[in-house]
Protein backbone atom coordinates (compact mmCIF):
# COMPACT_ATOMS: atom_id res chain seq x y z
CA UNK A 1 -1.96 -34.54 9.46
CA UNK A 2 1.25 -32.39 7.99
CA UNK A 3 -1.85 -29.25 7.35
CA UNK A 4 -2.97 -29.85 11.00
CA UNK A 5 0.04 -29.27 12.60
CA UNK A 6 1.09 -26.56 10.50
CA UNK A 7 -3.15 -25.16 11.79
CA UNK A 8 -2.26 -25.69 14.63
CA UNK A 9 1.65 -23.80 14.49
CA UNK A 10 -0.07 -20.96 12.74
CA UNK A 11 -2.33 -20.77 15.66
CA UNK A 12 0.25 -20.76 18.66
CA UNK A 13 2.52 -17.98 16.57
CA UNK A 14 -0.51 -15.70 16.20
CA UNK A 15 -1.42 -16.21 19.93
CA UNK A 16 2.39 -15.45 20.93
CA UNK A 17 2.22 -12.21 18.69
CA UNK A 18 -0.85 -11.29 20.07
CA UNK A 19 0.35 -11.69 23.91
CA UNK A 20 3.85 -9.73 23.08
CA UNK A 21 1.80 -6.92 21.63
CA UNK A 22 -0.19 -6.60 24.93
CA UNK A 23 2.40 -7.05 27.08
CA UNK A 24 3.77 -3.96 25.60
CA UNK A 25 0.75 -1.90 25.43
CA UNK A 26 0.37 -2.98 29.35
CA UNK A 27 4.20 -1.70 30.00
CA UNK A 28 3.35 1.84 28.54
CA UNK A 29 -0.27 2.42 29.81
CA UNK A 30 1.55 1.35 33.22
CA UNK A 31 3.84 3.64 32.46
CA UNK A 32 1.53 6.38 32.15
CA UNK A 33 0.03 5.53 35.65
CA UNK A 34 3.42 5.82 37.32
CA UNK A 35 3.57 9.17 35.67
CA UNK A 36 0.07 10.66 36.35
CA UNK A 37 0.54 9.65 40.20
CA UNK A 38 4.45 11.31 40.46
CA UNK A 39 3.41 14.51 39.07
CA UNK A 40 -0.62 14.04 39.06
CA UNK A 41 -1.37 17.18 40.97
CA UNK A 42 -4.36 19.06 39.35
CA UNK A 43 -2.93 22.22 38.85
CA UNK A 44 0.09 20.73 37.18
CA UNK A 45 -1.54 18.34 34.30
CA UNK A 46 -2.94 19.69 31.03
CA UNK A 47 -4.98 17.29 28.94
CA UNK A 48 -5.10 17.37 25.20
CA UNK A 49 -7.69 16.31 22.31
CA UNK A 50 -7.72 16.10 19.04
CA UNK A 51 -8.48 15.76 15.14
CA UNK A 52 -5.31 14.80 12.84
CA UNK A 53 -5.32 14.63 9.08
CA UNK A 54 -2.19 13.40 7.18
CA UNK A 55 -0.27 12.15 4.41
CA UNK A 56 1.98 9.46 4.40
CA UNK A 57 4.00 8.04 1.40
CA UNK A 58 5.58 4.11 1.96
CA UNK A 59 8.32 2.12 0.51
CA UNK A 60 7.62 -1.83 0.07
CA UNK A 61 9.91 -4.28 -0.64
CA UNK A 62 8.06 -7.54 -1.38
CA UNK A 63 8.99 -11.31 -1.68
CA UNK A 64 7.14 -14.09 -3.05
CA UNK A 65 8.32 -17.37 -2.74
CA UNK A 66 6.03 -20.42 -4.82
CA UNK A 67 5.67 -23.62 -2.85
CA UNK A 68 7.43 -26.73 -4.91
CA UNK A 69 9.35 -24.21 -7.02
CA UNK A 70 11.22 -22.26 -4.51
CA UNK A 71 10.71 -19.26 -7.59
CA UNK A 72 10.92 -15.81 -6.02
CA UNK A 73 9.40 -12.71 -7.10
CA UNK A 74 11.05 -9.16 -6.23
CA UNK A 75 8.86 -5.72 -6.75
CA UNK A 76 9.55 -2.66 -4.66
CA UNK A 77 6.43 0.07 -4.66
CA UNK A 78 6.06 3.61 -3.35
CA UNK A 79 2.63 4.63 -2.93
CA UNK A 80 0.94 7.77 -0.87
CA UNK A 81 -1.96 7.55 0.97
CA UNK A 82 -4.01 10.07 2.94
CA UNK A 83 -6.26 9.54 6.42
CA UNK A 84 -7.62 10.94 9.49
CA UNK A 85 -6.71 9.61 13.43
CA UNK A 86 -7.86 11.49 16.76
CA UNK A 87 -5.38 11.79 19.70
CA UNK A 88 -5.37 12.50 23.14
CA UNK A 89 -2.71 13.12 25.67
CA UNK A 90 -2.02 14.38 28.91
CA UNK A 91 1.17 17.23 29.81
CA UNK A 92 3.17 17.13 32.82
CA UNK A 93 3.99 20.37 33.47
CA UNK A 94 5.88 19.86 36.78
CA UNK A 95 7.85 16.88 34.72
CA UNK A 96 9.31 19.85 31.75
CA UNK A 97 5.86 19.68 29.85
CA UNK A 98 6.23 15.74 28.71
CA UNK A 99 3.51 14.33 27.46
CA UNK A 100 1.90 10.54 27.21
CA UNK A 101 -0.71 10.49 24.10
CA UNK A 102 -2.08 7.95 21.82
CA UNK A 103 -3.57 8.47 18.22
CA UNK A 104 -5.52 6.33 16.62
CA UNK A 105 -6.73 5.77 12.86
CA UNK A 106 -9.20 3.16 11.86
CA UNK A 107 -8.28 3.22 8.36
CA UNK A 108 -4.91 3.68 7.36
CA UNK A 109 -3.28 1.92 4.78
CA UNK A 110 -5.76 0.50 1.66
CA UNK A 111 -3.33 -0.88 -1.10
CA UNK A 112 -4.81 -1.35 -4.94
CA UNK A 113 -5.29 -4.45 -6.14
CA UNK A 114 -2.43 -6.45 -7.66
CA UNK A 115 -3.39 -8.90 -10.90
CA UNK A 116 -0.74 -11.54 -12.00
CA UNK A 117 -1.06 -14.08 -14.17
CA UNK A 118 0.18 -17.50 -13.24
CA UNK A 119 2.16 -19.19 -16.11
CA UNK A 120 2.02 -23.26 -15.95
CA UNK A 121 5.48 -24.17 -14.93
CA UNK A 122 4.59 -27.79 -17.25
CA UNK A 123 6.07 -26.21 -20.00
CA UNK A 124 9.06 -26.29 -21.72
CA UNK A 125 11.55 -24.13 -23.49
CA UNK A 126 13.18 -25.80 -26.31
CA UNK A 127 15.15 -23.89 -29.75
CA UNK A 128 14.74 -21.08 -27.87
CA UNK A 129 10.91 -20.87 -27.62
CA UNK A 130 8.09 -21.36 -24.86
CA UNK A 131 5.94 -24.08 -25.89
CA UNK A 132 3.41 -25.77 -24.03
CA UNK A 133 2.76 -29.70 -24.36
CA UNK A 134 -0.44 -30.29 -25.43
CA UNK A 135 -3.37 -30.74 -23.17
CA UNK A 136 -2.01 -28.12 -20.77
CA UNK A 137 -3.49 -25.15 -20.46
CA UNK A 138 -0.38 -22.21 -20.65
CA UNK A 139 -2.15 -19.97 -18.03
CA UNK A 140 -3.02 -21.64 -14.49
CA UNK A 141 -5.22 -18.74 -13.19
CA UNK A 142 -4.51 -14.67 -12.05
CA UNK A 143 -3.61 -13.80 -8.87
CA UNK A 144 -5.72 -11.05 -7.25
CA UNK A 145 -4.13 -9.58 -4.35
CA UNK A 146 -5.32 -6.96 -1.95
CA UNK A 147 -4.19 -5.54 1.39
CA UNK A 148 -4.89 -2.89 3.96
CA UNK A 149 -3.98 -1.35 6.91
CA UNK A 150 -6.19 -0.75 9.82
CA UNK A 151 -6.88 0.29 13.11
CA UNK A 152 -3.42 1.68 13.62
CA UNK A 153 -2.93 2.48 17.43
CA UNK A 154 0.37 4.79 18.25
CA UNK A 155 1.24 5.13 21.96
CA UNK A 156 3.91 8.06 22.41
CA UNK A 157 5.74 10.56 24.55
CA UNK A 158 6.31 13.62 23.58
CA UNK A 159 9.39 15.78 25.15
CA UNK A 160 9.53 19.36 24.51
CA UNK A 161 13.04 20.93 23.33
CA UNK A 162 13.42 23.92 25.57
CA UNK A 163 11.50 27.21 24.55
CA UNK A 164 11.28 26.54 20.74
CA UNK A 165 7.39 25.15 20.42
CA UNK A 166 8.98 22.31 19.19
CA UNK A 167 8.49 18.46 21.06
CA UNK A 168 10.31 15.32 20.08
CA UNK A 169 7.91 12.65 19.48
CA UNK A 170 8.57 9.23 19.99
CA UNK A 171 6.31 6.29 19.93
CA UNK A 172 5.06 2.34 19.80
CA UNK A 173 2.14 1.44 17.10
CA UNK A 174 -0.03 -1.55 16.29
CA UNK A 175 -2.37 -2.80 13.67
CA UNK A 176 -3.96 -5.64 11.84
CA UNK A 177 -2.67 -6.38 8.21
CA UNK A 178 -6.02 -7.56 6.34
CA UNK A 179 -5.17 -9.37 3.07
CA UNK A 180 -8.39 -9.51 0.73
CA UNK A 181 -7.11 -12.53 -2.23
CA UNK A 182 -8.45 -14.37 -4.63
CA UNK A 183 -5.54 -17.03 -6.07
CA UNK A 184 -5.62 -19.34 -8.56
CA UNK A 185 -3.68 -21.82 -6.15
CA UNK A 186 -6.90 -21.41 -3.97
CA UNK A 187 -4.19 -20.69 -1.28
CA UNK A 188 -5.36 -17.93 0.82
CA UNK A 189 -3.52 -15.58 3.96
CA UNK A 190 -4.77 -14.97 7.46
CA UNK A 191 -4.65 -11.24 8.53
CA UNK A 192 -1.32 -10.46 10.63
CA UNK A 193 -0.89 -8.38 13.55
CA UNK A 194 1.97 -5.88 12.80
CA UNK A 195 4.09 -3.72 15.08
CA UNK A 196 6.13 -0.97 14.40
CA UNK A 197 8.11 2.35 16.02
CA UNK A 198 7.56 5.98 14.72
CA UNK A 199 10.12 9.05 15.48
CA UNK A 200 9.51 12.58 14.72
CA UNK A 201 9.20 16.39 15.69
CA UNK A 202 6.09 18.95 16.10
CA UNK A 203 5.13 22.08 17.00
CA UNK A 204 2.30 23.73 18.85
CA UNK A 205 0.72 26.53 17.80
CA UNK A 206 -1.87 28.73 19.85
CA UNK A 207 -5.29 29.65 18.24
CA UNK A 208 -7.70 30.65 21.26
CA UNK A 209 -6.41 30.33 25.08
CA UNK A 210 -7.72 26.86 24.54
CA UNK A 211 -7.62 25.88 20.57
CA UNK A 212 -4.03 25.35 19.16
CA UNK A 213 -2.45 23.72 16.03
CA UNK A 214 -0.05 20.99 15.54
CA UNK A 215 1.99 20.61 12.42
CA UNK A 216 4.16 17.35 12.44
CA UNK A 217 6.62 14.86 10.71
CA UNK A 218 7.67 11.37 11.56
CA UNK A 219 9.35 8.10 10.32
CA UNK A 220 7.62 5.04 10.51
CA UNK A 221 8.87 1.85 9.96
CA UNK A 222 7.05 -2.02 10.78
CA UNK A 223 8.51 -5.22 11.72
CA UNK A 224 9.37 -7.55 9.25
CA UNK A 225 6.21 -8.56 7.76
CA UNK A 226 5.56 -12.86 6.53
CA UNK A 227 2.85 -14.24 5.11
CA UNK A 228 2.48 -17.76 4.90
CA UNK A 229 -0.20 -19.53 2.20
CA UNK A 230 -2.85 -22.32 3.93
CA UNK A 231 -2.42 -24.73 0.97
CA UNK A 232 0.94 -26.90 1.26
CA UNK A 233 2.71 -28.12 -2.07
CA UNK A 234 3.82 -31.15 -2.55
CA UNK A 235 7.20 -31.12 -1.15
CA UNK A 236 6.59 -31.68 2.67
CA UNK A 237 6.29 -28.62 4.38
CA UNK A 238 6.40 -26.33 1.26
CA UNK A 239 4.17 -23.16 1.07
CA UNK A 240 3.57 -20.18 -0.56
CA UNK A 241 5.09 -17.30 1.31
CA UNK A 242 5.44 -13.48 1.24
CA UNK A 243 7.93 -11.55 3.08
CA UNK A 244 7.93 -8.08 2.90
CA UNK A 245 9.74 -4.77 4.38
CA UNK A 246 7.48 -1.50 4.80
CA UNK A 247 8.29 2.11 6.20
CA UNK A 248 7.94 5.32 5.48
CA UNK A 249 7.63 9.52 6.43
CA UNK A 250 4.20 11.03 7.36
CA UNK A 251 3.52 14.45 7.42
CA UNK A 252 0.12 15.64 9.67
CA UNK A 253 -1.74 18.79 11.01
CA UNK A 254 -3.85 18.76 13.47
CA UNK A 255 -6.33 20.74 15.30
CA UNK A 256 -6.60 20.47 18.97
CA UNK A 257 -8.86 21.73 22.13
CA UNK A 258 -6.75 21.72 25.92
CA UNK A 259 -8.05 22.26 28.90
């Protein structure tokens, strides 16, 4: 019963999550409605495509906590990765040139796979030395964990700073955390839908009356991220859990057509 109810919790929280993130996707794609009909007048709108390539690099901060044993386990990790996204926008020019846009990138974030050994908590130290009773094995299993990133939607505005070429960029992403394990406990994750802000500056270049460039950088950070295991311990309403902290800078060029 204690597993079906937490099923069943699981359930409701992912639901909630899932109707907050609309609710805010709804508030900005109403938002660019509002916009297209106070300033929609043909001559005055500009629309904008495009190819982006970029390179982030990501801090982690990552907490495990065992069910039963309440034993937590601290790493931090920088890694880099490299992707591609498309955008497309559309410029205001009777509201100062701002611009609504949203990228998107299908694969983002692919982490390498993390092997730990589990040590059996049965044994015991004694004279100063790790011994195992006998009968018990000393290893309970490795821990193969994997994660990614994907389909990483950004919604922004972008708000040009007077003459210079250059346009503050501000935005609202989503995206699905996949986690790909294979655990000795036989405890497994369900995939989490993250949420996150970016902030950052870039410039337009011109190529052709209608080709330009775009060379960009931004801050990204995500909501606190928690995992919680499907296989409860024996203390009532224990589990395994990971809790984790993730942001970083991206740097990106692009190549765009407007017309």
């Amino acid at each position: 019963m204690r597993q079906f109810n937490y099923k069943i919790n699981l359930l409701i929280l992912i639901n909630k999550t899932k109707v907050r993130i609309m609710n805010k996707l709804k508030t900005l794609v109403a938002s660019v409605v509002v916009a297209t009909l106070s300033f929609g007048s043909a001559n005055s709108i500009e629309l904008r495509a495009g190819l982006t390539g970029q390179s982030t690099a990501y801090y982690a901060n990552v907490t495990e906590t065992l069910k039963d044993l309440g034993r937590k386990t601290d790493e931090e990790a920088i890694a880099a990765f490299s992707y591609m996204s498309v955008f497309g926008e559309v410029a205001f020019e009777s509201a100062f040139g701002i611009s609504i846009g949203i990228e998107y990138s299908p694969d983002s974030i692919d982490f390498e796979n993390a092997n730990r050994t589990i040590k059996n908590e049965s044994r015991v130290v004694a004279a100063g030395r790790t011994t195992t009773p006998a009968g018990v094995d000393a290893d309970l299993g490795v821990q193969d964990i994997r994660a990614a990133v994907k389909d990483l939607t950004l919604v922004y505005i972008g708000i040009p700073i007077m003459q210079t070429g250059l346009s503050l960029k501000a935005g609202y992403h989503t995206s699905t955390l996949q986690t790909k394990e294979t655990l000795a406990s036989g405890s497994t994750y369900k995939d989490e839908d993250l949420d996150g802000m970016s902030i950052g500056l870039y410039y337009d270049g011109a190529i052709t009356d209608n080709l330009f460039y775009r060379l960009e950088g931004a801050y990204q950070t995500f909501d606190d991220i928690k995992l919680t295991g499907s296989e409860a311990g024996g203390t009532a309403g224990s589990f395994n859990t990971i809790t984790a902290e993730l942001g970083g800078v991206a740097a990106k060029a692009s190549i765009g057509f407007k017309f």
